[in-house]
Protein backbone atom coordinates (compact mmCIF):
# COMPACT_ATOMS: atom_id res chain seq x y z
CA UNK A 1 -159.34 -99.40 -102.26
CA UNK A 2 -159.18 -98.48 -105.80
CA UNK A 3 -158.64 -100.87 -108.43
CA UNK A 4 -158.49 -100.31 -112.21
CA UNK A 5 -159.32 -103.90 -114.20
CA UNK A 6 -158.81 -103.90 -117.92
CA UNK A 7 -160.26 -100.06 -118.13
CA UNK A 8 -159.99 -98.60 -121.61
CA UNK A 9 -161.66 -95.28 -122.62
CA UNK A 10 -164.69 -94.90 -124.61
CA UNK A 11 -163.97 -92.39 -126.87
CA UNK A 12 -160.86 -94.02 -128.43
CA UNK A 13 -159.12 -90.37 -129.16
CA UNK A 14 -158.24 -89.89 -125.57
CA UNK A 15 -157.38 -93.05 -124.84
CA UNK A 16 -153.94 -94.60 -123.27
CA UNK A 17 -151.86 -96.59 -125.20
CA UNK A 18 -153.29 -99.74 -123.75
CA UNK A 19 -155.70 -101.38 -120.70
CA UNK A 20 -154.94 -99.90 -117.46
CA UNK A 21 -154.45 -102.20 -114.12
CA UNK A 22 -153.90 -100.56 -111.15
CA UNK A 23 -154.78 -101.34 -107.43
CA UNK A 24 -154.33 -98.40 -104.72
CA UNK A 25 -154.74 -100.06 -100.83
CA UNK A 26 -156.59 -98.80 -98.76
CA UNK A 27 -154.63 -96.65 -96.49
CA UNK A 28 -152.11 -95.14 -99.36
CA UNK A 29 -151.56 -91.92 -100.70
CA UNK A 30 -151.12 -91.24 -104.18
CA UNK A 31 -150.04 -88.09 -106.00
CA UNK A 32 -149.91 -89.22 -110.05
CA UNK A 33 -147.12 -86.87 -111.73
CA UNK A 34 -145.35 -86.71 -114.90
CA UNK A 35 -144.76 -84.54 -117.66
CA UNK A 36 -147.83 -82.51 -119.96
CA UNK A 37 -149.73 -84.72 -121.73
CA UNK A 38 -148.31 -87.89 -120.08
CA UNK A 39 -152.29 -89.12 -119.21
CA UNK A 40 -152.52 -88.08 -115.42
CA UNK A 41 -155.46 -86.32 -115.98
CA UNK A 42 -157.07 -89.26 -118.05
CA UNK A 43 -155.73 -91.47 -115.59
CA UNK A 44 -157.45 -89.22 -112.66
CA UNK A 45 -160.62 -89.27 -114.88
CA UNK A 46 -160.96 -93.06 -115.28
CA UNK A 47 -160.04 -93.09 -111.19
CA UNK A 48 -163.32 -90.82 -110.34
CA UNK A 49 -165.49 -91.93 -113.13
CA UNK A 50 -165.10 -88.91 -115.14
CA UNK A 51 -163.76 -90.43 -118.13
CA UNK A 52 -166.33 -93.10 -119.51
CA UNK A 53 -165.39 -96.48 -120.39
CA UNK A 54 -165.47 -98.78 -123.20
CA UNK A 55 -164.33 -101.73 -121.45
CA UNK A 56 -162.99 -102.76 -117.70
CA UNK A 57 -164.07 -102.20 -114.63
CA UNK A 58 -163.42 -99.34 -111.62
CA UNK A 59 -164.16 -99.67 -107.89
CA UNK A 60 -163.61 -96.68 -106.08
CA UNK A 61 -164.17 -96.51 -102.19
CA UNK A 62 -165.59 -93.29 -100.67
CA UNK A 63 -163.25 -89.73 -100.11
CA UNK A 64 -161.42 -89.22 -103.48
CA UNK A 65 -160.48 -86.06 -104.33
CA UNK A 66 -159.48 -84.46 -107.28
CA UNK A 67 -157.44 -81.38 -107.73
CA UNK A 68 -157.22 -79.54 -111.49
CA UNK A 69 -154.81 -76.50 -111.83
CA UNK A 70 -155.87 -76.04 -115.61
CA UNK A 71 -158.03 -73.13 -114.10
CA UNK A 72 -156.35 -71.79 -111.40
CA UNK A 73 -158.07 -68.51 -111.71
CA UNK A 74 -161.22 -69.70 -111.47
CA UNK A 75 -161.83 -73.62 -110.60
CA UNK A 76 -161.27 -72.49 -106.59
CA UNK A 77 -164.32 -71.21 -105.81
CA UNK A 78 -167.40 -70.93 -108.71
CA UNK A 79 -168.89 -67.38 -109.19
CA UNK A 80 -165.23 -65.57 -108.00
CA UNK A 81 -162.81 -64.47 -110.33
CA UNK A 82 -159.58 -65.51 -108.26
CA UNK A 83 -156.23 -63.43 -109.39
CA UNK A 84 -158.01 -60.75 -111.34
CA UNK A 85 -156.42 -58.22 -109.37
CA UNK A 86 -157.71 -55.23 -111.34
CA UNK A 87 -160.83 -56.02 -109.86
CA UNK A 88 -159.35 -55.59 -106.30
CA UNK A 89 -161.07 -52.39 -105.36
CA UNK A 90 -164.13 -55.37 -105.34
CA UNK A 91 -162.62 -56.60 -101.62
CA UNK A 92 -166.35 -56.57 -100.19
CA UNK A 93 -167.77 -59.04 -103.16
CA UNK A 94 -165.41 -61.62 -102.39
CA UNK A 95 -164.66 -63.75 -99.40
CA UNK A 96 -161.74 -64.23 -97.33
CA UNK A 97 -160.18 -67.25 -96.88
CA UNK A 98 -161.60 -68.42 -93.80
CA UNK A 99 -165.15 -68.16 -95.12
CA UNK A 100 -164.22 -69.92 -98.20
CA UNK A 101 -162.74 -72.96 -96.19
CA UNK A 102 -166.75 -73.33 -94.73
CA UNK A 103 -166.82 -75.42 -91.34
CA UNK A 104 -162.88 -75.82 -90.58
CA UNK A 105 -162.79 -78.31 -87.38
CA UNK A 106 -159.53 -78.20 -85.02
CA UNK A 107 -158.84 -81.35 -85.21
CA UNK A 108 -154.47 -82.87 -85.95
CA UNK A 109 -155.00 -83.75 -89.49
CA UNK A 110 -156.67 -80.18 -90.44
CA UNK A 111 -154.02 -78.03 -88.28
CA UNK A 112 -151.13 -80.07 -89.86
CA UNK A 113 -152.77 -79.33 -93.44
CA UNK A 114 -152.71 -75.56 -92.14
CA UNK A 115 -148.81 -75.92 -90.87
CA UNK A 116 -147.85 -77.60 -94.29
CA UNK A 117 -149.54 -74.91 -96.34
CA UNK A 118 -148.99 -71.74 -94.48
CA UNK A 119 -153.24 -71.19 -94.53
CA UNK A 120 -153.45 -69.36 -91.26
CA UNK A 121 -151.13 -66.38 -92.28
CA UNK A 122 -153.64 -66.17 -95.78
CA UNK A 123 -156.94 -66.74 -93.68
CA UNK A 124 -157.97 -62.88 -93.36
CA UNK A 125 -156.68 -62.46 -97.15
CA UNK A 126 -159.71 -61.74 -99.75
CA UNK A 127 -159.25 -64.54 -102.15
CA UNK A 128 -158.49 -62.28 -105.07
CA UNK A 129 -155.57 -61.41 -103.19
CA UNK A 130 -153.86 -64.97 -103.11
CA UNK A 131 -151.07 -65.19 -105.85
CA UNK A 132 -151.38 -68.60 -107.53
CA UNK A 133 -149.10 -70.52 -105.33
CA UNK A 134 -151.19 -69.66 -102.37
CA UNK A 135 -154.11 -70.14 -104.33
CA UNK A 136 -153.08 -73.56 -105.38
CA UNK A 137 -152.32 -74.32 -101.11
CA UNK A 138 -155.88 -73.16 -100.44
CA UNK A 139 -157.32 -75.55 -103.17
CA UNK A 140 -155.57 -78.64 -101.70
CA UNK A 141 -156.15 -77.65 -98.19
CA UNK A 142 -159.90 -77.16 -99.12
CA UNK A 143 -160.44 -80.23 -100.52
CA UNK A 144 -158.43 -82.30 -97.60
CA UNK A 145 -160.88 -79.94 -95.42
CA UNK A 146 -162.91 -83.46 -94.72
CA UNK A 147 -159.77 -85.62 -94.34
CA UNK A 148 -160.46 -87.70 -97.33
């Protein structure tokens, strides 16, 4: 379960409008959406502790995960400079999608993830490769990679 109590942000220029109360049950699945610079991403920051508080209280159970487009070119895999495709000719620097997505297990949950996303037609693709939609399905798909 999560469950937001009263939580306000410490530094008081990046704070909501007011005290946030929320309670996710265990068992649901979120996505938080809205328009730029609506507060998802402060939201998702007082959610996994990134944001620090002033006041109120956060419990978080275990397997949150966090996905961040801001840096699509770069946040999937540290070191790698994703769609910089005039550094192509560099295939044998950079992984392929299978070896970026470590110890992939066969199990429902992970071959649905690969149905919903299309992974196994990218899997022999060198990341650099990916355009940014099918970077942005490897992202999600590597982070649900442990069935959080």
């Amino acid at each position: 379960m999560i469950k937001l109590e009263n939580a306000i942000a410490r530094n008081p220029e990046i704070a909501l409008d007011g005290p946030v109360d929320l309670v996710i049950p265990d068992g649901e699945t979120v996505a938080i959406v809205g328009p730029n610079g609506a507060g998802k991403s402060l939201l998702a920051g007082y959610i996994t502790g990134r944001t620090a508080l002033r006041s109120g209280s956060v419990n978080r159970g275990p397997g949150i995960r966090l996905i961040s487009f801001r840096d699509v070119s770069g946040a999937a895999d540290s070191g790698y400079y994703l769609q910089q495709r005039w550094n192509s000719t560099e295939y044998d620097l950079v992984p392929l999608v299978k070896e970026s997505l470590g110890n992939w297990r066969a199990s429902a949950f992970q071959e649905k993830v690969f149905a919903v996303f299309n992974i196994a037609e990218q899997l022999e693709k060198p990341l650099v490769l990916l355009s940014s939609g099918e970077l942005r399905k490897f992202q999600i798909a590597r982070v649900l990679r442990p069935a959080p």
